[in-house]
Protein backbone atom coordinates (compact mmCIF):
# COMPACT_ATOMS: atom_id res chain seq x y z
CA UNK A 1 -26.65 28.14 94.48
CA UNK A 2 -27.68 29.05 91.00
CA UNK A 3 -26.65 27.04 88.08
CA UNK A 4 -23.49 27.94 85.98
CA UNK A 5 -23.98 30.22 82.79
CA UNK A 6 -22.38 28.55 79.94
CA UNK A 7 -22.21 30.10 76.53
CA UNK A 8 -22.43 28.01 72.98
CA UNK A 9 -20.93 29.89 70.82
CA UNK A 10 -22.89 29.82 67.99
CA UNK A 11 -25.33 32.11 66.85
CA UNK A 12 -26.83 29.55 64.07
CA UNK A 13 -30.20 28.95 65.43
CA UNK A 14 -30.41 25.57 64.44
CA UNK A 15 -27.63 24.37 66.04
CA UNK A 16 -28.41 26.50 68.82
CA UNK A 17 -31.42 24.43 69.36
CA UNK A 18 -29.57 21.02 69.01
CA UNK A 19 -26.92 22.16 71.22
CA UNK A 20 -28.70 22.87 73.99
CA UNK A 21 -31.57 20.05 72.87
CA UNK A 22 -28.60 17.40 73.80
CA UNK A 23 -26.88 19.19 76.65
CA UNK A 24 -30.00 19.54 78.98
CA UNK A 25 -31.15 15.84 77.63
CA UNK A 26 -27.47 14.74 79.21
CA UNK A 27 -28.33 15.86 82.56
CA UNK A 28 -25.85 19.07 82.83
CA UNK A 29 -27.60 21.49 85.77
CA UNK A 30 -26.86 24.57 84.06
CA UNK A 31 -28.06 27.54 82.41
CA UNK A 32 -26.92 27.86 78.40
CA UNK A 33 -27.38 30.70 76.29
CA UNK A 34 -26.24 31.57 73.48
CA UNK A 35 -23.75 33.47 71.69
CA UNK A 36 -26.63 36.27 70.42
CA UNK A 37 -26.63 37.13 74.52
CA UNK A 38 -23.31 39.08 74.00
CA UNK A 39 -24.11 41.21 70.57
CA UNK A 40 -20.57 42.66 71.41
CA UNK A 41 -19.00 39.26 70.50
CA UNK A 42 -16.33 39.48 67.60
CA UNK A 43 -17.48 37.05 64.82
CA UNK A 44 -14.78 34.47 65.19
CA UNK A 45 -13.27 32.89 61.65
CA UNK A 46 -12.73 29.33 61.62
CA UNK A 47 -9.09 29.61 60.56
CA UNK A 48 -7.67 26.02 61.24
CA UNK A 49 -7.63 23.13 59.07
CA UNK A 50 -9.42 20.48 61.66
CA UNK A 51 -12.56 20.31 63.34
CA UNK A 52 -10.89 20.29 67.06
CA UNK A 53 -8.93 22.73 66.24
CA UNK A 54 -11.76 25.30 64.84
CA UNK A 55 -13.65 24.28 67.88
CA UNK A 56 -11.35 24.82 70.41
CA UNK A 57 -10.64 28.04 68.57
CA UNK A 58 -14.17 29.58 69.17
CA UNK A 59 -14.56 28.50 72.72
CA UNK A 60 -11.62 29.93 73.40
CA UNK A 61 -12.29 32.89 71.77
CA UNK A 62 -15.76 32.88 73.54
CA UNK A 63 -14.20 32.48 77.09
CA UNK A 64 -11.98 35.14 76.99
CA UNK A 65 -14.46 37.54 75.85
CA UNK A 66 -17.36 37.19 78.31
CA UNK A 67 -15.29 35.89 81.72
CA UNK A 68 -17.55 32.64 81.37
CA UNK A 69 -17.06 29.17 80.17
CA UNK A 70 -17.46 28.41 77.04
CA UNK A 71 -19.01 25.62 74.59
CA UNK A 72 -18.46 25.26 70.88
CA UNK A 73 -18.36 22.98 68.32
CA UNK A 74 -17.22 22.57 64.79
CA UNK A 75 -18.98 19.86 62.30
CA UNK A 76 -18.51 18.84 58.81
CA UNK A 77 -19.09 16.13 56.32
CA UNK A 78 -16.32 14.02 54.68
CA UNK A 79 -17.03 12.71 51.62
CA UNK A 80 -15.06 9.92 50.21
CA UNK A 81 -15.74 10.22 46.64
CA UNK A 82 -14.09 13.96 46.96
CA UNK A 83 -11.20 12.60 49.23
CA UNK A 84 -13.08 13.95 52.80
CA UNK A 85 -14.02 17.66 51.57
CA UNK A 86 -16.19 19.44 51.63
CA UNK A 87 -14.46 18.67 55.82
CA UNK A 88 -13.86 21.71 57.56
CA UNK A 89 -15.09 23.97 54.84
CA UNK A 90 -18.70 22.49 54.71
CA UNK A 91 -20.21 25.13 55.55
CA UNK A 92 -19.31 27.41 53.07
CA UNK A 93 -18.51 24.54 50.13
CA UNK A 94 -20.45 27.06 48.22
CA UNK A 95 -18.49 30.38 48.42
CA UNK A 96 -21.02 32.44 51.53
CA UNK A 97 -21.27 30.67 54.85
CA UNK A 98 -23.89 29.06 56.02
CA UNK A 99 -26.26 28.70 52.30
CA UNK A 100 -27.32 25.45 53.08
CA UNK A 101 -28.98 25.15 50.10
CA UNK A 102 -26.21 26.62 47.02
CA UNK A 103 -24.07 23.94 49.46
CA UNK A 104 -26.46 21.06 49.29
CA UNK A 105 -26.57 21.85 45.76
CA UNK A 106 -23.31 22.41 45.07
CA UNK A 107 -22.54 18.75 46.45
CA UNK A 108 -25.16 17.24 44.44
CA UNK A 109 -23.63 18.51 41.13
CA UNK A 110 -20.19 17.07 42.07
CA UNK A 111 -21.09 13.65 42.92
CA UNK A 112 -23.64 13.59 39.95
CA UNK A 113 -21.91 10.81 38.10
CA UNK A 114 -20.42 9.28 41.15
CA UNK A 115 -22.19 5.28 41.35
CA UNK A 116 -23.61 4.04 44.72
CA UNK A 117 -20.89 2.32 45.76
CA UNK A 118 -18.68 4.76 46.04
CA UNK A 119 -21.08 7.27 47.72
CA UNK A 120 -19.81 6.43 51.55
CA UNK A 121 -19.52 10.05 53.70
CA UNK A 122 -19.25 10.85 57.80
CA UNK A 123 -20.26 13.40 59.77
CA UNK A 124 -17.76 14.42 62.22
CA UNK A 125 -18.06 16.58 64.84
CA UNK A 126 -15.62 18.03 67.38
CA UNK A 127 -16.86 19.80 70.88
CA UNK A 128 -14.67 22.05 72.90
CA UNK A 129 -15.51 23.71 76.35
CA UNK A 130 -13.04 26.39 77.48
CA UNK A 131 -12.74 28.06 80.63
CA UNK A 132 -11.35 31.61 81.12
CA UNK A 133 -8.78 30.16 83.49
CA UNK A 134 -7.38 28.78 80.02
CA UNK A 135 -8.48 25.18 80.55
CA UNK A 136 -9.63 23.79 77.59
CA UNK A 137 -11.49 20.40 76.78
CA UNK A 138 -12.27 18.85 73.15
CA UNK A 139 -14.30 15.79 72.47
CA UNK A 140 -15.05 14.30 68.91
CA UNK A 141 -18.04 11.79 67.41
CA UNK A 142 -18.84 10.99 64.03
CA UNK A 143 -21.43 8.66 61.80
CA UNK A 144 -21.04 6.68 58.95
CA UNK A 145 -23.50 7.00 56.11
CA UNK A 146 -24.25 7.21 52.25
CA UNK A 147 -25.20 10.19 49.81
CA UNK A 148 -28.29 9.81 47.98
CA UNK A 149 -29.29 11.40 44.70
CA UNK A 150 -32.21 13.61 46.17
CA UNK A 151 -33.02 15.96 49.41
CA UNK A 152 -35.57 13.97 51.63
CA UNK A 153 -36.99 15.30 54.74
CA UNK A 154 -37.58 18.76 56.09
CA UNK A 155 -36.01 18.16 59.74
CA UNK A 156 -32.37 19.04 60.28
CA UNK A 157 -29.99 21.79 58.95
CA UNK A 158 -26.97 21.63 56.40
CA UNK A 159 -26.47 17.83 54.33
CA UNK A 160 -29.25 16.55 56.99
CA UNK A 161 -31.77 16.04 53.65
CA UNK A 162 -28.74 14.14 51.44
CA UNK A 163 -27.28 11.94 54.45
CA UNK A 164 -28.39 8.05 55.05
CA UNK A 165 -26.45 6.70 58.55
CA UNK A 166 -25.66 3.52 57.57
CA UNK A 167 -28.00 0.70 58.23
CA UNK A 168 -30.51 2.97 58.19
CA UNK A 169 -33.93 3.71 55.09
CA UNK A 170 -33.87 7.66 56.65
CA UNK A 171 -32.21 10.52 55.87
CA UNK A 172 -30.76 12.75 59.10
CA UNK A 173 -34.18 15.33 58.17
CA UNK A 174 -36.34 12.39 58.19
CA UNK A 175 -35.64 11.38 61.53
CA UNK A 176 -36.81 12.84 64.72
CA UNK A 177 -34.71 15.30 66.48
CA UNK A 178 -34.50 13.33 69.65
CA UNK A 179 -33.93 10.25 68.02
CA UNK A 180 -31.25 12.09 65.49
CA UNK A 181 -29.59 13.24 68.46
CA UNK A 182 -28.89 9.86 69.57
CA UNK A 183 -26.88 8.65 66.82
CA UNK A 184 -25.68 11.97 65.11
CA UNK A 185 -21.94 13.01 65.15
CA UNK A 186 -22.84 15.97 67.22
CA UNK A 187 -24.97 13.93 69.47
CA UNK A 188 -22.03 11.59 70.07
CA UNK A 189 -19.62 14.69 70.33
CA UNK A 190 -21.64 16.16 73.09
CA UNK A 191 -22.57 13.28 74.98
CA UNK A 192 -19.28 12.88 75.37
CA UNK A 193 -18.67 16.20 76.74
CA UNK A 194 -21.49 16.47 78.98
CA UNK A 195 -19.48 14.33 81.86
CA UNK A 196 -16.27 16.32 81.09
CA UNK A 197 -18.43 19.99 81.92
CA UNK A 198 -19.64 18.86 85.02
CA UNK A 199 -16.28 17.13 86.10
CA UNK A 200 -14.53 20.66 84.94
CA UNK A 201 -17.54 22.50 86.79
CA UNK A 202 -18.66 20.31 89.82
């Protein structure tokens, strides 16, 4: 019997990659593809005000369109120094989706003038898997970290080059992607997930 098709429903190539990086890493026998597989796909706006929520949103979404289960996720970084934004709207902190760089700048400029000790931010990171039957899973994981002054690294996508887990001398784009994925929010998000797919698909 051939494995099941899942969809991630994303067509950001990076986290393409990391999504399907992790979920194969996790053990999951199936077959993943991505969201660029069905160009007739609506673009889906991430209209609620949580990560769960926007996640569960696009699986959903995803699900209903192509008759096959669904994976998604939605990620963000909370910073405390701006009381947890730029949250659900990190990816387009800027104004256009998805500039990683006007965001990363952006960011920068606020915190400026903010002193180390009060530079503490998390990742977060909610994963949803919906089936077209209408059942619906969501998972979340997050990591602690600090803000530093200046981009470092050219691994990762997003606030990778600005974030320092805590405990750690690396920034998220200075680390290895396997070893990233084992202590990232969206590595902890899908790990999580992985047994709840193949309970929900055994």
């Amino acid at each position: 019997m051939s494995a099941p098709r899942i969809v991630l429903a994303t067509r950001n190539a990076h986290k393409l990659d990391e999504l399907h990086r992790i979920l194969l890493a996790s053990g999951l026998d199936v077959e993943l593809v991505g969201a660029a597989a069905y160009p007739d796909l609506p673009d889906i706006p991430e209209t609620e005000s949580s990560f769960a929520g926007n996640a569960l949103l696009k699986a959903r979404a995803v699900a209903a369109a192509t008759g096959l289960p669904a994976i998604a996720d939605d990620s963000g970084l909370a910073v405390d120094a701006l009381n947890g934004m730029p949250g659900v709207l990190s990816a387009r902190w800027s104004g256009r989706h998805g500039n990683d760089r006007a965001n990363l700048e952006l960011l920068l400029g606020q915190m400026d003038d903010v002193p180390e000790r009060r530079r503490g931010a998390a990742f977060h990171c909610a994963a949803a898997i919906a089936l077209p039957d209408g059942t619906e899973r969501v998972v979340e994981g997050s990591v602690e970290g600090v803000i530093i002054r200046e981009p470092r690294g050219s691994g990762g996508f997003g606030y990778d080059p600005v974030f320092v887990p805590l405990g750690g001398a690396r920034t998220l784009a200075e680390i290895p992607a396997a070893e990233k994925d084992a202590i990232s929010h969206r590595g902890r998000a899908l790990e999580a997930l992985a047994p709840v797919v193949a309970d929900l698909l055994g």
